[in-house]
Protein backbone atom coordinates (compact mmCIF):
# COMPACT_ATOMS: atom_id res chain seq x y z
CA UNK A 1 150.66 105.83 84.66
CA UNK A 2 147.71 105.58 86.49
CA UNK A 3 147.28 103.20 89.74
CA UNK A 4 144.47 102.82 91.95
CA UNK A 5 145.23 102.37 95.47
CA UNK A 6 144.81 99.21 97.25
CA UNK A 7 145.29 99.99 101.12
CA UNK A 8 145.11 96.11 101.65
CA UNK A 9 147.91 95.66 98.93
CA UNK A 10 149.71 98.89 100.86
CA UNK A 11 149.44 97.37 104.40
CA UNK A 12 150.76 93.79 102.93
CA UNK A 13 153.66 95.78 101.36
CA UNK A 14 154.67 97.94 104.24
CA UNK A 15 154.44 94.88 106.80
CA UNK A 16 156.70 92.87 104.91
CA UNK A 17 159.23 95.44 104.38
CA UNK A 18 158.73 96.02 108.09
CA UNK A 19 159.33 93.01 108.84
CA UNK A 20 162.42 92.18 106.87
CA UNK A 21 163.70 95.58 108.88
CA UNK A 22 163.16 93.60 112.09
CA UNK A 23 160.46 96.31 113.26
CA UNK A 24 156.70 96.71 113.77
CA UNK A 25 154.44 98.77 111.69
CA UNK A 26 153.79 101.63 112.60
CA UNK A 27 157.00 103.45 113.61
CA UNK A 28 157.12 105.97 110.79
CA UNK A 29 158.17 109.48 111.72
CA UNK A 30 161.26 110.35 113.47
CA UNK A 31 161.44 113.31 115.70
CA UNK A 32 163.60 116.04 114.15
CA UNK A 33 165.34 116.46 118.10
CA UNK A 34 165.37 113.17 119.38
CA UNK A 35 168.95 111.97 120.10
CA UNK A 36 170.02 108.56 118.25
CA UNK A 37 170.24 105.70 120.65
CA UNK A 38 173.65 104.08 120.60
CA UNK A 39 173.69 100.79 119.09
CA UNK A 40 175.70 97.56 119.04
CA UNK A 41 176.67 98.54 115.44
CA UNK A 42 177.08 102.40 115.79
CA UNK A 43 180.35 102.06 117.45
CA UNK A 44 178.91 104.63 120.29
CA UNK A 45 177.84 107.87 120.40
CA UNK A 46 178.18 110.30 117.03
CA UNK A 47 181.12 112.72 117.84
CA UNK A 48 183.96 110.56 118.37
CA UNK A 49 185.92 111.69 115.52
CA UNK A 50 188.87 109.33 116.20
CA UNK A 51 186.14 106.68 116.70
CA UNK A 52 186.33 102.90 116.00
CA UNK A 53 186.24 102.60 112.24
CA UNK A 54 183.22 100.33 110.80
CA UNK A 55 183.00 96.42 110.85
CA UNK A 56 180.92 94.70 109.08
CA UNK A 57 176.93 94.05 108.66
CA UNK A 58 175.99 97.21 108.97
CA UNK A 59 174.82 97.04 104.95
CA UNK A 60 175.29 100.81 104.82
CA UNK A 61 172.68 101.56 107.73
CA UNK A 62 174.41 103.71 111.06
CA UNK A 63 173.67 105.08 114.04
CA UNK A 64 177.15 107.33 114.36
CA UNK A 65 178.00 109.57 112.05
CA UNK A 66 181.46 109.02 112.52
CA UNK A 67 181.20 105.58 112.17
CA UNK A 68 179.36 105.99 108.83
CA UNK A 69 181.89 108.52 107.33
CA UNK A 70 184.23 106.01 108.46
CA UNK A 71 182.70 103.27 106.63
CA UNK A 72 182.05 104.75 103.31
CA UNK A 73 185.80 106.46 103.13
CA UNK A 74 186.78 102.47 103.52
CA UNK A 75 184.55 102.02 100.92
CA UNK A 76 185.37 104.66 98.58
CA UNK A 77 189.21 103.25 98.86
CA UNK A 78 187.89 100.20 97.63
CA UNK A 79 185.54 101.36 94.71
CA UNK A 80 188.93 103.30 93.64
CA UNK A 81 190.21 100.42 93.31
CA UNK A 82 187.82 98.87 90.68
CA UNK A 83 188.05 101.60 88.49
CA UNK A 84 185.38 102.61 86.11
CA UNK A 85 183.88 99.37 85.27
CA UNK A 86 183.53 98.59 88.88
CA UNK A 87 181.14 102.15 89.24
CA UNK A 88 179.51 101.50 86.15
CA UNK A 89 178.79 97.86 87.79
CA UNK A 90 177.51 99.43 90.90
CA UNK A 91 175.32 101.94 88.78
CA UNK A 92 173.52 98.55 86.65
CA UNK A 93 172.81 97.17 90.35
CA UNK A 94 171.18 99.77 91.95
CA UNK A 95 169.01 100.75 88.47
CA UNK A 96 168.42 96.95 88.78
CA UNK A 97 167.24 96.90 92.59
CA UNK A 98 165.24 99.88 91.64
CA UNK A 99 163.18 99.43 88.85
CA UNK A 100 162.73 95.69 90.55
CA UNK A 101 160.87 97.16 93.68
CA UNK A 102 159.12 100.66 92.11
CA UNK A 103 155.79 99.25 93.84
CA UNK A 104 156.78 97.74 96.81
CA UNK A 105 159.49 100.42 97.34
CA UNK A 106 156.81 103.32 96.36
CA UNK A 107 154.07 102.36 98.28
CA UNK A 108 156.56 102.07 101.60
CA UNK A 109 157.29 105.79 101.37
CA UNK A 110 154.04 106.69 100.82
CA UNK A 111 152.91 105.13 103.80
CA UNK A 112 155.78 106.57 105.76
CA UNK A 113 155.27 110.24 104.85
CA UNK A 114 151.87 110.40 103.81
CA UNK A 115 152.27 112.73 101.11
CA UNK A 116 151.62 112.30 97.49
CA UNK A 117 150.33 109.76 95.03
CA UNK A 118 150.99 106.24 95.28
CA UNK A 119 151.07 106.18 91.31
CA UNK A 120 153.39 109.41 90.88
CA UNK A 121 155.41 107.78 93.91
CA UNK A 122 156.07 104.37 91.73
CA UNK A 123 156.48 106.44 88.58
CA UNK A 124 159.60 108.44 90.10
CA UNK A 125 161.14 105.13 90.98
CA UNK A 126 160.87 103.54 87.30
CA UNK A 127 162.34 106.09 85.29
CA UNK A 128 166.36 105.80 86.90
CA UNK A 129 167.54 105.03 83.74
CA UNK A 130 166.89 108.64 82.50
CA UNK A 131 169.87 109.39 85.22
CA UNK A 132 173.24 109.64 83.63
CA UNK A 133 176.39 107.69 84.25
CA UNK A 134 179.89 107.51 83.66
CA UNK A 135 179.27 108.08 79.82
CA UNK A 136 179.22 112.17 81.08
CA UNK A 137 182.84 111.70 82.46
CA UNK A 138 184.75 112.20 78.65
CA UNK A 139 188.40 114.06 79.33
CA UNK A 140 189.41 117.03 77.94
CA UNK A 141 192.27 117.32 75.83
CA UNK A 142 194.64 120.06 74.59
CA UNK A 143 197.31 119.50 71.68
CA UNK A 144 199.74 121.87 70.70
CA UNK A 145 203.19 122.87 69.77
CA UNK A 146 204.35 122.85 73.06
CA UNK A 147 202.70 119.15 74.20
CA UNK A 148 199.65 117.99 75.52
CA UNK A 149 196.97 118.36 78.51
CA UNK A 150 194.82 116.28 79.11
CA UNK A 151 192.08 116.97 81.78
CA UNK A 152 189.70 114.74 83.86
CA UNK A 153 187.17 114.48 86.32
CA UNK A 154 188.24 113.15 89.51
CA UNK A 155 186.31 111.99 92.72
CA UNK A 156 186.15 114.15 95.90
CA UNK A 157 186.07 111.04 98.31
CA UNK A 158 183.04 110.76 100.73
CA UNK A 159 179.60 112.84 100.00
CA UNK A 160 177.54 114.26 102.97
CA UNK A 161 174.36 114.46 101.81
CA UNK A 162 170.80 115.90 102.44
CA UNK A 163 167.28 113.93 101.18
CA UNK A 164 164.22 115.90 101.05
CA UNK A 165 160.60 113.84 102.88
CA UNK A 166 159.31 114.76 99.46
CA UNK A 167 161.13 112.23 97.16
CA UNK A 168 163.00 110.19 99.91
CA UNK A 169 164.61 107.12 97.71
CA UNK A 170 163.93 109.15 94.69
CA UNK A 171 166.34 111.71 95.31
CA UNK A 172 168.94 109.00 97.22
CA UNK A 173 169.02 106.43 94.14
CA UNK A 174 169.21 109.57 91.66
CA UNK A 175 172.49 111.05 93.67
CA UNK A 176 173.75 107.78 94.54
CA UNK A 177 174.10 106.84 90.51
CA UNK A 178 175.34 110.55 89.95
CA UNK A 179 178.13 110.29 92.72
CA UNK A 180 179.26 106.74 92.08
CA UNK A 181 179.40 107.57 88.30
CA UNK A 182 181.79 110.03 90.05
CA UNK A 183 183.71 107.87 92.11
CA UNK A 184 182.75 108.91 95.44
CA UNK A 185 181.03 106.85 98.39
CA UNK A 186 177.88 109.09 100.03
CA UNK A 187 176.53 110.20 103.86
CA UNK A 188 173.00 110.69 103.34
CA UNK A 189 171.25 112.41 106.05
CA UNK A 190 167.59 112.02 105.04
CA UNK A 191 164.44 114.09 106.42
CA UNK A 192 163.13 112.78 109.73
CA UNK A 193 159.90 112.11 108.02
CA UNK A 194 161.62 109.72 105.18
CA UNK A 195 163.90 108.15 106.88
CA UNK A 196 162.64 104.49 106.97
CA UNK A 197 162.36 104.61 103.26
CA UNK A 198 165.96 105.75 102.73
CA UNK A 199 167.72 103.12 105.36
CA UNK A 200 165.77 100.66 103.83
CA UNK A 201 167.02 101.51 99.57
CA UNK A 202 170.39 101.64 101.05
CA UNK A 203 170.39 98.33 102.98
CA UNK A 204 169.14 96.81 99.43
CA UNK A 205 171.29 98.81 97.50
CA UNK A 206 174.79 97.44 99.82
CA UNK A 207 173.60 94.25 100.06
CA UNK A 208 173.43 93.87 96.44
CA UNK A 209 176.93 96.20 96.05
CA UNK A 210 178.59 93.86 98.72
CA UNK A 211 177.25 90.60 97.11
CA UNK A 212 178.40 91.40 93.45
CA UNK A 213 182.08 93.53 94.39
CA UNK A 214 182.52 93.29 98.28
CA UNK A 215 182.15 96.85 99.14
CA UNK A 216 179.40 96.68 101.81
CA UNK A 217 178.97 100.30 102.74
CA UNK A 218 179.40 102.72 99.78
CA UNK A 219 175.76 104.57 100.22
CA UNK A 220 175.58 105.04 103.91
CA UNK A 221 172.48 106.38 105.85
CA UNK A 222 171.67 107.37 109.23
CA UNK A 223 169.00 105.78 110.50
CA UNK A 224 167.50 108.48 113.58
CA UNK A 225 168.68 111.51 111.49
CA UNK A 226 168.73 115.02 113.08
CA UNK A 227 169.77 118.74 113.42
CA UNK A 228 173.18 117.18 115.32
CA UNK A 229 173.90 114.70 113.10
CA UNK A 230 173.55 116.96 110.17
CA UNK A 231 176.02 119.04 112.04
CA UNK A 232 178.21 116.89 112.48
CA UNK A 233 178.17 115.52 108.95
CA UNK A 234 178.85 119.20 107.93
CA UNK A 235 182.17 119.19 109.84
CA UNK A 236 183.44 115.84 109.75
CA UNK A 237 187.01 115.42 108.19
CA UNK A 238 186.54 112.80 105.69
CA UNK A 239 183.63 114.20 104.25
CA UNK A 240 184.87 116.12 101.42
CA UNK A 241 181.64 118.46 99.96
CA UNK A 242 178.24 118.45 101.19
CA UNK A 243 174.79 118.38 98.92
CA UNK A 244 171.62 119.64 99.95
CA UNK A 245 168.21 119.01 98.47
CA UNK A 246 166.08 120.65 100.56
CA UNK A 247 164.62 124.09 101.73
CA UNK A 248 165.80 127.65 102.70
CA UNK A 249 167.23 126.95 106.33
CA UNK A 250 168.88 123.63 105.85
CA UNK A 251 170.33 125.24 102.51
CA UNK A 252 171.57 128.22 104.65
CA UNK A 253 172.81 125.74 106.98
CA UNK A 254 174.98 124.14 104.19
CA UNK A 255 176.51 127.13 102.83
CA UNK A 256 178.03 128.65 106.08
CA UNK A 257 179.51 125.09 106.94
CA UNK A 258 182.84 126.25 105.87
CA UNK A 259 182.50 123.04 103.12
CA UNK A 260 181.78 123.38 99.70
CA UNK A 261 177.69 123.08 99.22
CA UNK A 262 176.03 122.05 96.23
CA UNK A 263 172.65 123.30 97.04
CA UNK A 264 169.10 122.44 95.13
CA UNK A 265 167.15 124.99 97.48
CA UNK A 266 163.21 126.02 97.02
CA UNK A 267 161.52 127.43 93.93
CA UNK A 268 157.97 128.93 93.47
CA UNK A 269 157.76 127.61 89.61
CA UNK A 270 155.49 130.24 87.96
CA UNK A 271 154.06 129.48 84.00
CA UNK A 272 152.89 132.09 81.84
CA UNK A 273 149.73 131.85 79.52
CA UNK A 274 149.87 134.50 76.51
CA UNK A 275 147.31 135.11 73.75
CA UNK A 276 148.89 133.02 71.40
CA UNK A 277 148.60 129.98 73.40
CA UNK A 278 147.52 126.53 72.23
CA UNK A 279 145.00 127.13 75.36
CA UNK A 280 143.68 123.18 75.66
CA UNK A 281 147.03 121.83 75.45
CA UNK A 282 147.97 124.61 77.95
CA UNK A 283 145.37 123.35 80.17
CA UNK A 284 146.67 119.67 79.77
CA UNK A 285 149.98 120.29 80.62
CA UNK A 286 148.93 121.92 83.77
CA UNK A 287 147.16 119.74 85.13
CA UNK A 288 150.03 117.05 83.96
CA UNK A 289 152.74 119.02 85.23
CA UNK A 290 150.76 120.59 88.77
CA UNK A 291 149.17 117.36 89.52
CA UNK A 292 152.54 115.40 89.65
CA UNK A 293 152.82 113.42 93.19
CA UNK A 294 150.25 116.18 94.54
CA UNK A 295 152.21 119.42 93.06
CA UNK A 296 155.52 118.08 95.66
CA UNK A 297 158.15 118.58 92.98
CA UNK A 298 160.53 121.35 93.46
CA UNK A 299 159.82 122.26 89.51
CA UNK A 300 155.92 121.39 89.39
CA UNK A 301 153.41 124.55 88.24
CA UNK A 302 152.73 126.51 91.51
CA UNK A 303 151.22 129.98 89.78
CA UNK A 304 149.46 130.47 86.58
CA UNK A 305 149.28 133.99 85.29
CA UNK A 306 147.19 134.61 81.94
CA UNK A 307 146.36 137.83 79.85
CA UNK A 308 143.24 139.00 80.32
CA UNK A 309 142.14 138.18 76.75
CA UNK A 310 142.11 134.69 76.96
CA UNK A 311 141.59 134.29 81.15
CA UNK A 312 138.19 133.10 80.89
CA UNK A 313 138.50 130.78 78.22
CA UNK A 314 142.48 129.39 79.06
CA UNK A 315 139.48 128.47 83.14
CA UNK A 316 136.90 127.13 80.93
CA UNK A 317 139.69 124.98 79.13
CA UNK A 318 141.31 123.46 82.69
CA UNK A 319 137.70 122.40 83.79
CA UNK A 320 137.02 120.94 80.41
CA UNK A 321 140.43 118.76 81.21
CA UNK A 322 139.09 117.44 84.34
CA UNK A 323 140.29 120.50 86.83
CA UNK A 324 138.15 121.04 89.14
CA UNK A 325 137.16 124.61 90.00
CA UNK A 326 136.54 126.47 93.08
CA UNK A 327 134.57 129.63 94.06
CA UNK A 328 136.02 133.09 95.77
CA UNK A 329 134.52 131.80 99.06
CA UNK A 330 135.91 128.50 98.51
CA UNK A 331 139.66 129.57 97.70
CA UNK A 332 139.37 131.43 101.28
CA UNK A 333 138.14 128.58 103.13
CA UNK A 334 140.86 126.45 102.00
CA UNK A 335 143.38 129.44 102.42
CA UNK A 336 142.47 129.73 105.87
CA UNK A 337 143.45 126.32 107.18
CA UNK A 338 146.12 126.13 104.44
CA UNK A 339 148.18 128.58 105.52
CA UNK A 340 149.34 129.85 109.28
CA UNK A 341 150.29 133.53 109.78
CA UNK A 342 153.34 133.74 111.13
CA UNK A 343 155.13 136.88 112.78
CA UNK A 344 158.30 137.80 111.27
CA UNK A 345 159.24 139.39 114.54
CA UNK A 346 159.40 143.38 113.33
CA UNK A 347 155.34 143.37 113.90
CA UNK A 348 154.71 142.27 110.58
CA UNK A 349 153.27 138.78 109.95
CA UNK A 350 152.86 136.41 106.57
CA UNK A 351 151.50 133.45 105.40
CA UNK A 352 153.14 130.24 106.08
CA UNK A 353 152.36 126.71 104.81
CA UNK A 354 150.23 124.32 107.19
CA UNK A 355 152.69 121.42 106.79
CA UNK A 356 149.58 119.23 107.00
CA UNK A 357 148.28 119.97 103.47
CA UNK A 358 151.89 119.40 101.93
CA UNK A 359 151.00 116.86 99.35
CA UNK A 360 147.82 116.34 100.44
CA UNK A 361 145.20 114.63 97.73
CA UNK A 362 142.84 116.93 95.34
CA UNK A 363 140.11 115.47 97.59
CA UNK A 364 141.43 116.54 101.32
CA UNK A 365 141.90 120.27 99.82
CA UNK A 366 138.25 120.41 98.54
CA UNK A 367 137.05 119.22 101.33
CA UNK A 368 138.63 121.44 103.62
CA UNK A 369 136.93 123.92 100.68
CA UNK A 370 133.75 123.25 101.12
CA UNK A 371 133.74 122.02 97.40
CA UNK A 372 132.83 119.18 95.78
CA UNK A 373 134.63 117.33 92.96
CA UNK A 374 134.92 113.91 90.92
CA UNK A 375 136.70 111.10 92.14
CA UNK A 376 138.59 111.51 89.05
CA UNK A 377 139.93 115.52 89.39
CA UNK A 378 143.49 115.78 90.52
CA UNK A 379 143.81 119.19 90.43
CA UNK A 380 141.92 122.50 91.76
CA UNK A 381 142.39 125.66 90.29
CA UNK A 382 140.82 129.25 91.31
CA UNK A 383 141.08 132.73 90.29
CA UNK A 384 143.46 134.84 92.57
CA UNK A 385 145.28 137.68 92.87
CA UNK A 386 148.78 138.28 92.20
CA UNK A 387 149.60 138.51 96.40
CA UNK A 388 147.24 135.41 97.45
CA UNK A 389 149.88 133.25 99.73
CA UNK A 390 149.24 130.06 96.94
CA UNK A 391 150.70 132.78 94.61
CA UNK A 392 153.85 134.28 96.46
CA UNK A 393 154.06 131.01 98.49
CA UNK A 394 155.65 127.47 97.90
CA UNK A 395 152.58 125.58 98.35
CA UNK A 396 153.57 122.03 97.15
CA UNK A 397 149.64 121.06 97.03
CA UNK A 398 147.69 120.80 93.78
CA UNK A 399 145.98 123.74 94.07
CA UNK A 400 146.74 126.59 91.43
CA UNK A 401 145.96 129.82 91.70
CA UNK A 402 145.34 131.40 87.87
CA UNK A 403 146.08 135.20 88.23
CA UNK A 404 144.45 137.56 85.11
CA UNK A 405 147.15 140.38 84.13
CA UNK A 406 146.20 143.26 81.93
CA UNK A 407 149.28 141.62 78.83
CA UNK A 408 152.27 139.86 78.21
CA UNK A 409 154.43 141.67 79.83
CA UNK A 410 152.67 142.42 82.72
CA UNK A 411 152.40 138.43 83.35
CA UNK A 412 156.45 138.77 82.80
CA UNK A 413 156.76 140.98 85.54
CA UNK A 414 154.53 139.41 88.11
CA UNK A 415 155.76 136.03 87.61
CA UNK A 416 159.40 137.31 87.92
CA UNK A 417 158.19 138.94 91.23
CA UNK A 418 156.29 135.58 92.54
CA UNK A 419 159.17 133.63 91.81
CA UNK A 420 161.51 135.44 94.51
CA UNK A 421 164.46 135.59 92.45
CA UNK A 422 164.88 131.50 93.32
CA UNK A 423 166.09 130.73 89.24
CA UNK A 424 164.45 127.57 89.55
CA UNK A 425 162.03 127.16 86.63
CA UNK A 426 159.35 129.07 84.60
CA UNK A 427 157.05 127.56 81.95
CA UNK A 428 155.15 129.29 78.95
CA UNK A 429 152.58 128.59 76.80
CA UNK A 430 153.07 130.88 73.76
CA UNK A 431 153.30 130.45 69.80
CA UNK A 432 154.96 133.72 69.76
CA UNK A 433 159.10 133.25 69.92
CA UNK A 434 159.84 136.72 70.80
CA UNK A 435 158.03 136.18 74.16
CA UNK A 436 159.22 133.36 74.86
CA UNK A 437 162.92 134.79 74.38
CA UNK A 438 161.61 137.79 76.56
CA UNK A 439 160.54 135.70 79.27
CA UNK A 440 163.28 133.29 79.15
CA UNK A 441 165.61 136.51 79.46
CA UNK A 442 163.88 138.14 82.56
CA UNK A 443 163.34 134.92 84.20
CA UNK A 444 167.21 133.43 84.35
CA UNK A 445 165.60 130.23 85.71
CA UNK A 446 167.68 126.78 85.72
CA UNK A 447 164.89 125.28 83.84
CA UNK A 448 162.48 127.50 81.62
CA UNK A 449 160.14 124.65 79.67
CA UNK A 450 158.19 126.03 76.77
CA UNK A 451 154.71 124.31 75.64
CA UNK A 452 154.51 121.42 77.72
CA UNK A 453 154.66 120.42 81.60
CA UNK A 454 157.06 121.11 84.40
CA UNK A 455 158.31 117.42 83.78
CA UNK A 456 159.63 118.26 79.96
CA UNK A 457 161.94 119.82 81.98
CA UNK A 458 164.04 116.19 83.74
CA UNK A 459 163.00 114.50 80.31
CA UNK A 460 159.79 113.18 80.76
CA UNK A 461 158.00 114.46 77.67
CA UNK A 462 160.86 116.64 76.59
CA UNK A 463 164.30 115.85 75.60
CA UNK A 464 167.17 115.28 78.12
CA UNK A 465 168.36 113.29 81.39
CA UNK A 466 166.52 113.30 84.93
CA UNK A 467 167.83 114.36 88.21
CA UNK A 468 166.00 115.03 91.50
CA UNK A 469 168.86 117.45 92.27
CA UNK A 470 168.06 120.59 90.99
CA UNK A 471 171.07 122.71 92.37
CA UNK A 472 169.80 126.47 91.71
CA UNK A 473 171.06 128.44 94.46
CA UNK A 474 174.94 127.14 94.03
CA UNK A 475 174.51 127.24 90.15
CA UNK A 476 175.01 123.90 89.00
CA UNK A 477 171.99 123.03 87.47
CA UNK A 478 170.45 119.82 86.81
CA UNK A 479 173.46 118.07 88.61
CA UNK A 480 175.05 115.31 86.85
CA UNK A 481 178.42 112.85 87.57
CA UNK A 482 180.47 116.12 86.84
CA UNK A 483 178.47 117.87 89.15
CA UNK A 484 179.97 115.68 91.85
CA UNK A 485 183.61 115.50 90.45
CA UNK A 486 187.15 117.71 90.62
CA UNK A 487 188.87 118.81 87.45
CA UNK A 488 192.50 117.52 87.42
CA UNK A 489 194.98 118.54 84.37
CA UNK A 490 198.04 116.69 83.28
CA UNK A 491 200.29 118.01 80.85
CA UNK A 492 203.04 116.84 79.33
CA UNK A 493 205.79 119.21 77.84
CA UNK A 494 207.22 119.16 74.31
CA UNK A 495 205.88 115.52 73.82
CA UNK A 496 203.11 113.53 72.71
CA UNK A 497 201.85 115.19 70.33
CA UNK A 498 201.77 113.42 67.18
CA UNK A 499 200.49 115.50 64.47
């Protein structure tokens, strides 16, 4: 999908979304320490755990984070109620809602964060149907001489969760299907920086919900999120497990909460080019995969490493596919203003990523390069070494460093090394199936995609369902309805069984 952007058509879109918020343009970014004003609808200041519980017309949208956990427990009672065809009527809305607003809805967060591709942004957005429902949520039965168990997959209650400024109402509309396929009503805390976007999918989302079944606040979201109110969703009562899409210190965060943390932390996705490689459909999938919403994906290409034998042809092969190259000199220049050094407080300093470049377009970086490029390239690539911070760092720009090792295993053993131990995802090109079992093997990533892009990996191009929830530090995986559900077991003794 490709989709020129019209910053007339943008403006129109974010004004009228801004308006039908009842606010004036302009007002994206939330400070990360600001305290949340009290509202008429909050029902006071967050804290109060023995609060006022909610009312009504807040459309999922709160100011207290005791009133929201309030609010969707009220709500969870009541999808319990329904049953399964009441969350699999909740899931056909809000894939509805979605795939009805992909532009509108795309363009708003692009304009709030200012990060990424307006195309990639409305691509994410159109593809919810790829996210599984209560289809996963078959029980498990045992039959035998002595009766019959039968297990299934229960709800936890209320979700605290944490969105990422990367994929704001990506990530929300992905977990909200996931944990409503599962039963359970959802706190969503969302990044400062995305916050608009999320309040605003939610509103839509419970307006819709409330319309259709009467449940007006089963995806709740608060509006002026920070650190406190993520605190405070951590330890509230009724809010049963907490999941974290995010990076290292809100993950950390999470896991010493004393709740149970699903946790999609970072990754530093490293591919590995071998002599065997198809090298132009290598190059292709690179750029595909690297390019994606300007390289922000937690699983997108961030290091390339390529024997020696067939470095300079695997370069020759991106440029031919549109990527645009840059010089020594040029890497540096862009490194410089890149990347901050940053003391680690034992007198030893490393790089650290100039937030301002996160997502930035193919254009800003080769600028700041001193390069030039076509309108057209949407991704730079330069030769590096195996310690260049766009190698060992999480860069989230699309900029890829290609590093030339001596062989195959070699690449192996840097990658494993660039990758920090993360077990997010690796990618090889190869034709040869004993490497790719080898690197498969020393990697132990969540997601290892062979021949084709980082997005093969969620099922666009490969086989298989999406998530934006990629829970690698906990384990889970590519999380799922189970992912968000408690085993219960019945059994029955002596009976039943009819065999």
């Amino acid at each position: 999908m490709s989709i020129k952007i019209d910053q007339e058509m943008l403006r129109g879109v974010v004004e009228k979304v801004m308006a039908d918020l009842g606010r004036p343009v302009g007002q994206s970014g939330v400070s990360a320490t600001a305290k949340a004003p009290v509202s008429p609808a909050s029902g006071g200041q967050c804290g109060c755990h023995s609060g006022p519980k909610a009312g009504t017309g807040h459309f999922g949208v709160f100011n207290c984070v005791n009133t929201a956990a309030n609010a969707a427990q009220d709500s969870y009672l009541q999808l319990k109620s329904l049953g399964l065809e009441g969350r699999s009527k909740v899931i056909e809305i809000v894939k509805g809602i979605c795939s009805a607003n992909t532009e509108s809805w795309g363009a708003f967060e692009l304009e709030e964060t200012g990060i990424g591709r307006l195309d990639h942004k409305i691509a994410k957005l159109a593809i919810m149907d790829k996210v599984p429902g209560v289809e996963w949520l078959r029980p498990y039965a045992l039959s035998g001489d002595d009766g019959i168990t039968l297990e299934e997959y229960a709800p936890f209650g209320v979700v605290g969760a944490i969105l990422p400024v990367t994929h704001s109402v990506p990530t929300l509309t992905g977990n909200v299907i996931n944990m409503v396929a599962a039963g359970n009503a959802v706190v969503f805390n969302p990044h400062p920086g995305g916050a608009k976007s999320a309040a605003m999918a939610a509103r839509e989302y419970n307006r819709a919900i409330a319309s259709e079944l009467g449940i007006e606040n089963l995806i709740c979201v608060i509006e002026n999120p920070t650190l406190e109110t993520f605190e405070q969703i951590s330890k509230h009562d009724l809010i049963a497990i907490m999941v974290i899409t995010g990076g290292p210190a809100v993950v950390k965060a999470a896991m010493t909460s004393g709740k149970r943390a699903i946790c999609a932390g970072p990754g530093n996705p490293v591919v590995v080019v071998d002599e065997t490689a198809d090298l132009a459909a290598a190059a292709r999938s690179v750029i595909e995969g690297a390019s994606f919403d300007n390289n922000l994906l937690c699983i997108g290409e961030k290091a390339v490493f390529v024997v020696e034998a067939v470095f300079a042809e695997f370069m020759t092969s991106l440029e031919r596919a549109g990527a645009g190259k840059l010089s020594g000199r040029q890497l540096e220049k862009l490194t410089g203003v890149a990347f901050t050094q940053k003391n680690d407080g034992g007198g030893c300093s490393h790089a650290v990523v100039n937030r301002d470049f996160v997502g930035a377009s193919p254009a800003r970086l080769a600028r700041a390069a001193g390069a030039s490029i076509s309108d057209r390239c949407e991704l730079l690539f330069a030769e590096a070494d195996k310690s260049h911070p766009y190698v060992q760092e999480e860069q989230m720009m699309p900029m890829v460093p290609i590093v030339p090792v001596a062989d195959f295993e070699a690449a192996v053993e840097q990658a494993k090394v660039a990758e920090h131990g993360y077990r997010h995802s690796a990618i090889i090109h190869s034709t040869n199936v004993g490497n790719m079992t080898h690197m498969g093997r020393q990697m132990d990533t969540t997601i290892f995609v062979k021949n084709g892009p980082c997005v093969a990996g969620l099922g666009l191009g490969g086989e298989g369902y999406l998530s934006y929830s990629v829970a690698t530090t906990t384990g889970e995986g590519i999380t799922t309805p189970k992912t968000f559900t408690r085993v219960r077991r019945c059994v029955m003794v002596e009976n039943l069984r009819i065999v």
